[in-house]
Protein backbone atom coordinates (compact mmCIF):
# COMPACT_ATOMS: atom_id res chain seq x y z
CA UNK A 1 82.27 -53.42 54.93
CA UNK A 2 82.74 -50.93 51.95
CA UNK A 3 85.28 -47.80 52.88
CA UNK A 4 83.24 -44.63 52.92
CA UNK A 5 84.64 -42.43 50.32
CA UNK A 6 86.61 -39.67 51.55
CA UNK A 7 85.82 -35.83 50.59
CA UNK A 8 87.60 -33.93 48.92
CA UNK A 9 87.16 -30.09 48.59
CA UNK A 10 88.60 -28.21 45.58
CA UNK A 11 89.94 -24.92 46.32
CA UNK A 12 92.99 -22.41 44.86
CA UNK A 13 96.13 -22.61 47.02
CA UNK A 14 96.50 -20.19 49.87
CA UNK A 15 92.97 -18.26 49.30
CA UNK A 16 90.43 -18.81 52.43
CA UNK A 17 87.84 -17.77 49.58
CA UNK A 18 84.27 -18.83 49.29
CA UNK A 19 86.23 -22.64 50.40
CA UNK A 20 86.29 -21.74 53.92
CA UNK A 21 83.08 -21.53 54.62
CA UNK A 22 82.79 -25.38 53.47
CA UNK A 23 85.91 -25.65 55.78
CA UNK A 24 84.49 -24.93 58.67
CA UNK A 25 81.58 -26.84 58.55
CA UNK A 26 83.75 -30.20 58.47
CA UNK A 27 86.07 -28.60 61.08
CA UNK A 28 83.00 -28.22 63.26
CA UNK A 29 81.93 -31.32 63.01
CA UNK A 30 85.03 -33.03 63.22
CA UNK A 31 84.76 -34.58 60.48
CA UNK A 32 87.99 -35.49 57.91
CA UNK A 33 88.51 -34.41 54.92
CA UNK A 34 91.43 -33.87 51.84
CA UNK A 35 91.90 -29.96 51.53
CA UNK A 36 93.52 -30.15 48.20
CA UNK A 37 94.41 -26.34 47.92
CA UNK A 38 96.87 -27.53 51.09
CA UNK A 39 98.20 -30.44 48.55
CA UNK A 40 101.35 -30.30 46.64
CA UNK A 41 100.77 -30.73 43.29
CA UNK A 42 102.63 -33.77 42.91
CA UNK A 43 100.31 -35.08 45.41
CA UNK A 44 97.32 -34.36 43.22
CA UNK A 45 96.61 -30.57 44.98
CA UNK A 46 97.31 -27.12 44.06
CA UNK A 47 96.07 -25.20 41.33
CA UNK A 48 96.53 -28.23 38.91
CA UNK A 49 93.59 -29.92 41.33
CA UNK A 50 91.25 -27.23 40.24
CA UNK A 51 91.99 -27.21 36.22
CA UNK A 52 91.53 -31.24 36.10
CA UNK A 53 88.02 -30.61 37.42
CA UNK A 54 86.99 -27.70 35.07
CA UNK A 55 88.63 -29.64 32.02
CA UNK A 56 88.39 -33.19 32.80
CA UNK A 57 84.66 -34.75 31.46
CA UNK A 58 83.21 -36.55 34.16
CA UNK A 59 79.68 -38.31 35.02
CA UNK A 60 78.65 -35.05 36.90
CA UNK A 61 78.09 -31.16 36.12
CA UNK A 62 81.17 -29.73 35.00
CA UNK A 63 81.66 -26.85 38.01
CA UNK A 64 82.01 -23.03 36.40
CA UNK A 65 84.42 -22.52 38.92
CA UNK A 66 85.48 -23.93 42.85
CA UNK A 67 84.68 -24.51 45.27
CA UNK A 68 84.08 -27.84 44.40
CA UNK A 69 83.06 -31.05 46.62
CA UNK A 70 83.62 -34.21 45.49
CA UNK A 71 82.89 -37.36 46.68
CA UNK A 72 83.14 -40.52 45.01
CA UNK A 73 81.31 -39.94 42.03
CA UNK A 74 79.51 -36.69 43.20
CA UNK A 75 81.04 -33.74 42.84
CA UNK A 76 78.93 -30.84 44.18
CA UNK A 77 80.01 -27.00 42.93
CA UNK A 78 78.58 -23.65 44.60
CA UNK A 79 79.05 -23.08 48.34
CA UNK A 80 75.45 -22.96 49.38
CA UNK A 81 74.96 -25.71 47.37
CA UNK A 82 77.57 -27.82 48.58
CA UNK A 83 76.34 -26.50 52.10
CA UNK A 84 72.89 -27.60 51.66
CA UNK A 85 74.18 -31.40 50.51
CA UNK A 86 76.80 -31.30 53.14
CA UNK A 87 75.45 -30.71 56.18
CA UNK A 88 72.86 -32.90 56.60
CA UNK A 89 75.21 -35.87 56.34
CA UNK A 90 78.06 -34.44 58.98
CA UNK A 91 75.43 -32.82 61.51
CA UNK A 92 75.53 -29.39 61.21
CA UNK A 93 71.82 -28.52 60.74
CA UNK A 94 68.54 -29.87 61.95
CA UNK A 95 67.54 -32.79 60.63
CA UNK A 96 63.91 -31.56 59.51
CA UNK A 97 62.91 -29.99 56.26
CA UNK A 98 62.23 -26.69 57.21
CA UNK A 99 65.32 -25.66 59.03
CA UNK A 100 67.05 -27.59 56.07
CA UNK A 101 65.12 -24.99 53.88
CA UNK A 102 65.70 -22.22 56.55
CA UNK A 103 69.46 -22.42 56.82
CA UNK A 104 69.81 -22.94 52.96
CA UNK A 105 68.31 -18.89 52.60
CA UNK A 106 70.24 -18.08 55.26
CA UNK A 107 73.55 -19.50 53.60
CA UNK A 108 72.27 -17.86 50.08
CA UNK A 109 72.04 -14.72 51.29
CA UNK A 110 75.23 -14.91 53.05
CA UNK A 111 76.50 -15.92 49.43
CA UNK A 112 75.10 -12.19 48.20
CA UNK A 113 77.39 -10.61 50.56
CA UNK A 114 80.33 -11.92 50.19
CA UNK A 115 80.01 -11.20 46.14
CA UNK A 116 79.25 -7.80 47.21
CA UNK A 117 82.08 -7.70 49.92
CA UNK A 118 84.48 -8.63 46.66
CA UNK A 119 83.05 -6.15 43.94
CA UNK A 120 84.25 -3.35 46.47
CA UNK A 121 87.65 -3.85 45.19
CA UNK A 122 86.49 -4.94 41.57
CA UNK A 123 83.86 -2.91 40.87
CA UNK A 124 84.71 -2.26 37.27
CA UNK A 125 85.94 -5.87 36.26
CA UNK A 126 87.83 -8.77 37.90
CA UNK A 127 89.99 -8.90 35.33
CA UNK A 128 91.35 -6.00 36.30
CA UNK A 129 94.00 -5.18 38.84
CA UNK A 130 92.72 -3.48 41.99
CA UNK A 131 95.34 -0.77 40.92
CA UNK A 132 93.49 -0.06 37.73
CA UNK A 133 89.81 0.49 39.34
CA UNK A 134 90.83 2.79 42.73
CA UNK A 135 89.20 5.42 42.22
CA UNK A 136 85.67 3.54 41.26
CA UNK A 137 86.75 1.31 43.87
CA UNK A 138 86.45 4.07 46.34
CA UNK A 139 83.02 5.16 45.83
CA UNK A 140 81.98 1.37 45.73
CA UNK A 141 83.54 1.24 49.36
CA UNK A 142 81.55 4.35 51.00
CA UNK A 143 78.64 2.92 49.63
CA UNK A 144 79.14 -0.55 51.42
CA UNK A 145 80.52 0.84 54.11
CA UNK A 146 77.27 3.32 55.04
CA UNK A 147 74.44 1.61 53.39
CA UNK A 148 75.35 -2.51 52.76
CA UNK A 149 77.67 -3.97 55.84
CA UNK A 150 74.69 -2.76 58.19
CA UNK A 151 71.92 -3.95 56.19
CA UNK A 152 72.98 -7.46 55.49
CA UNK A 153 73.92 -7.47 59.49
CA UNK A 154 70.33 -6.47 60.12
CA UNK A 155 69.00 -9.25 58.39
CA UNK A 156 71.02 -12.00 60.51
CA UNK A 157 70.26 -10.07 63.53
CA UNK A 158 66.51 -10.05 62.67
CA UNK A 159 66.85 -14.04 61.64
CA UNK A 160 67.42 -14.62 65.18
CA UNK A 161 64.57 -12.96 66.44
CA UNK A 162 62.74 -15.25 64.15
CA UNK A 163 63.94 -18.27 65.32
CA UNK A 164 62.71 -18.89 68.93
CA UNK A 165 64.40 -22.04 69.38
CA UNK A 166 67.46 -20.25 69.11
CA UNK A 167 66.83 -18.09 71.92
CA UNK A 168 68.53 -15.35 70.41
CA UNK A 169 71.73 -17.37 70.24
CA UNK A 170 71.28 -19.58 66.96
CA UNK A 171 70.16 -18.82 63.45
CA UNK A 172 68.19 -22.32 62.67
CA UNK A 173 67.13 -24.44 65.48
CA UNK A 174 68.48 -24.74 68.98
CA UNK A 175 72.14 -25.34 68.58
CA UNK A 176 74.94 -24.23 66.14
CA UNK A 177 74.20 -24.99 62.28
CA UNK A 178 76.59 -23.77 59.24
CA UNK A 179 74.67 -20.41 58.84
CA UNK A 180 76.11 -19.67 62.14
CA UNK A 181 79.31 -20.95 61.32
CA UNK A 182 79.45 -18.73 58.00
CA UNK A 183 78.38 -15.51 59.39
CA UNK A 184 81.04 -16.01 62.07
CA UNK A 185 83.40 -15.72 58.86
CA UNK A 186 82.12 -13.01 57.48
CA UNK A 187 82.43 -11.19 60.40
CA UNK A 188 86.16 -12.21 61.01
CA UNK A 189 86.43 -10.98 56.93
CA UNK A 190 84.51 -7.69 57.10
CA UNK A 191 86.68 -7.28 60.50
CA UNK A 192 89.85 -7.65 58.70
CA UNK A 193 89.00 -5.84 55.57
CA UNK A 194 87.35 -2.74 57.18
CA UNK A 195 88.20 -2.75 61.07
CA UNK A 196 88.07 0.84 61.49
CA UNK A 197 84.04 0.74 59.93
CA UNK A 198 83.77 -2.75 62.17
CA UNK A 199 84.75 -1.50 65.11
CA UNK A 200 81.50 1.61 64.58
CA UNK A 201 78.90 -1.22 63.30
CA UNK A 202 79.14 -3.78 64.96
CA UNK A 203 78.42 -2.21 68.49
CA UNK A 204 74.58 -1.96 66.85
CA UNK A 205 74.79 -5.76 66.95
CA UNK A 206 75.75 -7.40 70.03
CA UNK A 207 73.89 -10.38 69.07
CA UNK A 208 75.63 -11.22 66.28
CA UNK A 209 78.70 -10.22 68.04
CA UNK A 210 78.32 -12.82 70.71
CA UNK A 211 76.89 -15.25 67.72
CA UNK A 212 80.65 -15.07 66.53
CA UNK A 213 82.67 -15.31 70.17
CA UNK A 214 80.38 -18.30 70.49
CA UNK A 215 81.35 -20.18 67.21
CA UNK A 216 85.22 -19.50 67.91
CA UNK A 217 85.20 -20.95 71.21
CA UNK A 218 83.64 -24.55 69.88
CA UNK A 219 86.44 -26.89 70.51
CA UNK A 220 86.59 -27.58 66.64
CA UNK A 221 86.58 -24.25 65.29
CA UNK A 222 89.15 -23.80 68.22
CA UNK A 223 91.34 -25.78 67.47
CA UNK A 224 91.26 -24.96 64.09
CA UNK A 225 91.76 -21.04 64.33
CA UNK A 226 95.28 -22.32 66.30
CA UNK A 227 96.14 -24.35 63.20
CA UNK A 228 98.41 -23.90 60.50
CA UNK A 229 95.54 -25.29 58.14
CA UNK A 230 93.60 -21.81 58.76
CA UNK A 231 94.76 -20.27 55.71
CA UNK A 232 95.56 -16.01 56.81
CA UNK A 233 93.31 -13.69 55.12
CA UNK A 234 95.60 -12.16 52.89
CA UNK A 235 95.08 -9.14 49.71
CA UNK A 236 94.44 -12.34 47.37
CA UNK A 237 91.13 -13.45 48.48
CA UNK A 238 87.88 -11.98 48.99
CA UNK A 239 88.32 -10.06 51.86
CA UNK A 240 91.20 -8.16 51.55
CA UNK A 241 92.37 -4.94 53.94
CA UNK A 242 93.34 -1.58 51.67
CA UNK A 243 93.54 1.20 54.26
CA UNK A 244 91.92 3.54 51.89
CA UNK A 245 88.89 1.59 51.26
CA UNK A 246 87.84 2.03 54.97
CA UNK A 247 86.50 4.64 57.00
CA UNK A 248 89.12 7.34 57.13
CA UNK A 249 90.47 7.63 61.34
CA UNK A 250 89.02 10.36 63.34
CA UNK A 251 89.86 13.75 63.50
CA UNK A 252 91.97 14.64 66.45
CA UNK A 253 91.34 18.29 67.65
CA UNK A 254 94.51 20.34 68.60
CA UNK A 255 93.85 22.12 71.69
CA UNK A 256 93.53 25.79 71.09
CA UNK A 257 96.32 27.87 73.13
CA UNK A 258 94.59 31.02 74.25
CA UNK A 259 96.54 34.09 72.34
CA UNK A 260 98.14 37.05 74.48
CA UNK A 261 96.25 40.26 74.99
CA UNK A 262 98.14 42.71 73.59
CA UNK A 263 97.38 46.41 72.99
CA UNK A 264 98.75 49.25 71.32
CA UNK A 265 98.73 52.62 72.56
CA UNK A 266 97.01 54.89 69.55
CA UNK A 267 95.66 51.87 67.71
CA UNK A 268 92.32 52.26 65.83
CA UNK A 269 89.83 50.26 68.27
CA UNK A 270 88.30 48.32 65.34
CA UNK A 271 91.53 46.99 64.72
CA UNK A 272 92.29 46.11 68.26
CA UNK A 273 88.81 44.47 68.02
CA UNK A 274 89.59 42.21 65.38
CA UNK A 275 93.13 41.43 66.68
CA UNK A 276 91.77 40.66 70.17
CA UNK A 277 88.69 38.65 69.29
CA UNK A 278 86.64 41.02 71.82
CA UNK A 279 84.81 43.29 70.26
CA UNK A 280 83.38 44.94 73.87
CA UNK A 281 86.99 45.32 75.06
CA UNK A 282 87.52 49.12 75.49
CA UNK A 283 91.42 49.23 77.17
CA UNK A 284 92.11 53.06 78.43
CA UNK A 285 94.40 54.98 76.05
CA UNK A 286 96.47 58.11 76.16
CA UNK A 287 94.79 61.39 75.33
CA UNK A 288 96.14 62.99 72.38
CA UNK A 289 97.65 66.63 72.50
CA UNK A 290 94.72 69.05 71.29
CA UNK A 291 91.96 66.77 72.25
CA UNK A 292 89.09 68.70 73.98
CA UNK A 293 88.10 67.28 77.58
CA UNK A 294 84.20 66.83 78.27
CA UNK A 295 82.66 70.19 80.35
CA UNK A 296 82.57 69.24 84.27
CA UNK A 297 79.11 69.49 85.75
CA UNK A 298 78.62 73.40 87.00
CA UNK A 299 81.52 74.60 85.34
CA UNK A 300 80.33 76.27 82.39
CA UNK A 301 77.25 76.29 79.55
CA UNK A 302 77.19 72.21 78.11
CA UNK A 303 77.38 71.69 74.31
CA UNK A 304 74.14 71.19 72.58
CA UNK A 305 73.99 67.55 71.55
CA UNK A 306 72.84 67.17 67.41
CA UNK A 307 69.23 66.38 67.27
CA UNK A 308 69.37 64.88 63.59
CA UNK A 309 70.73 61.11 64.78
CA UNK A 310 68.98 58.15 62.78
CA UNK A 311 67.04 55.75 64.64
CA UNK A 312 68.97 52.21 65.58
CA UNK A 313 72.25 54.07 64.61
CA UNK A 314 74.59 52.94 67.07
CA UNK A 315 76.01 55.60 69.65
């Protein structure tokens, strides 16, 4: 009986990267596979892995860039891609056509944010160093932050109203399928590069929020999380965590300390106003020598009052 070929998945060292979704569909299934990225070189992994596929000619298409899957003489580039040609052979989607079809959107749009998720912190070029494009950077984040983390998460949250099979628990048919698996990851990423914006967000989707606690407690994806071949997210990959590039902390008010009332004999009272904060407050003060007291009632003819006062003048 011929020996299935093994796979192989083609990956840079010590990057989660666009990889790990393809990870955690065979860790799902339990199904093995050669992680070369986890390789030594001199045991055909590593970074020297990657160039022999880009340079080497080969009976396939030449990949742009990894991941790559390869197996035997197929080699499969693009995660959705490799996704789509994956799953169906290790079990992680419905067998028929249209969740096939379903789950491949699903995955493809998935694929749109996480290219977004990484032009936050190369907006200008990724040639560039992260250092070299802050300040566009910046801008690129408030913009994700407000207007694109909530409207991809709308979209899943709305794809599992649309799937009543799912019961509001699945993406694509009535169990777990890799679309479930990768927005599970990009949660965890958008969690780790922006938890302050997370933690205001997500609460709008508890769906999706139990849609992730639900893929990290299948025993695979378990056991892998509590592995040492779950690679840290780290300021090398795609999701990567710069403090300034989330949503600034709160503003804690300082209690205000109520100021002493204090008043000084003689002091103009539009001063004592202003220094008081009470403009009504009308403390009694010391006559001043030569000041003429008001005529008692009875005791003697009353001073005319002037009859030219404005109207609304106040008294």
């Amino acid at each position: 009986m011929a020996t299935e070929p093994a796979y192989e998945l083609v990956y840079w060292p010590g990057l989660q990267g666009r990889g790990e979704f393809v990870r955690l569909a065979f860790e799902d299934a339990g199904v093995p596979y050669a992680d070369l990225a986890r390789l030594p070189g001199g045991e055909g992994g590593g970074a020297a892995a990657v160039m022999r596929l880009l340079e080497e000619p080969g009976p396939w298409l030449t990949p742009l860039g990894p991941p790559a899957l390869r197996h035997g003489e197929v080699v499969v580039a693009q995660t959705a891609a490799i996704l789509q040609w994956l799953a169906p052979r290790i079990g992680v989607v419905p067998p028929d056509e249209a969740s096939r079809l379903r789950a491949h959107q699903l995955q493809l749009t998935i694929a749109d944010l996480v290219a977004e998720v990484h032009a936050v912190h190369h907006p200008v070029a990724t040639s560039l160093y992260y250092e070299d494009q802050r300040r566009e950077a910046a801008r690129a984040a408030e913009a994700f932050r407000r207007e694109r983390i909530p409207l991809f998460l709308r979209y899943l949250d709305r794809a599992l109203d649309s799937n009543p099979a799912g019961g509001g628990r699945w993406l694509v048919g009535d169990a777990c399928s890799y679309p479930d698996l990768s927005t599970f990851q990009v949660i965890e990423g958008l969690r780790y590069a922006f938890p302050r914006a997370m933690r205001r967000i997500e609460r709008r989707f508890p769906r999706l929020v139990a849609l992730h606690d639900a893929v990290a407690a299948r025993p695979g994806i378990a056991a892998y999380l509590a592995s040492d071949r779950r690679i840290p997210f780290n300021e090398r990959g795609i999701f990567r965590h710069y403090p300034e590039l989330d949503e600034p902390p709160p503003r804690r008010s300082r209690p205000s300390t109520p100021r002493p009332l204090t008043l000084s004999v003689g002091e103009p009272q539009a001063r004592r106003s202003r220094r008081v904060g009470m403009s009504g407050l009308r403390p009694a003060v010391a006559k001043s020598k030569g000041e003429r007291k008001p005529t008692a009632p009875g005791s003697g003819r009353a001073k005319k009052r002037p009859t030219s006062r404005r109207r609304g003048r106040s008294a």
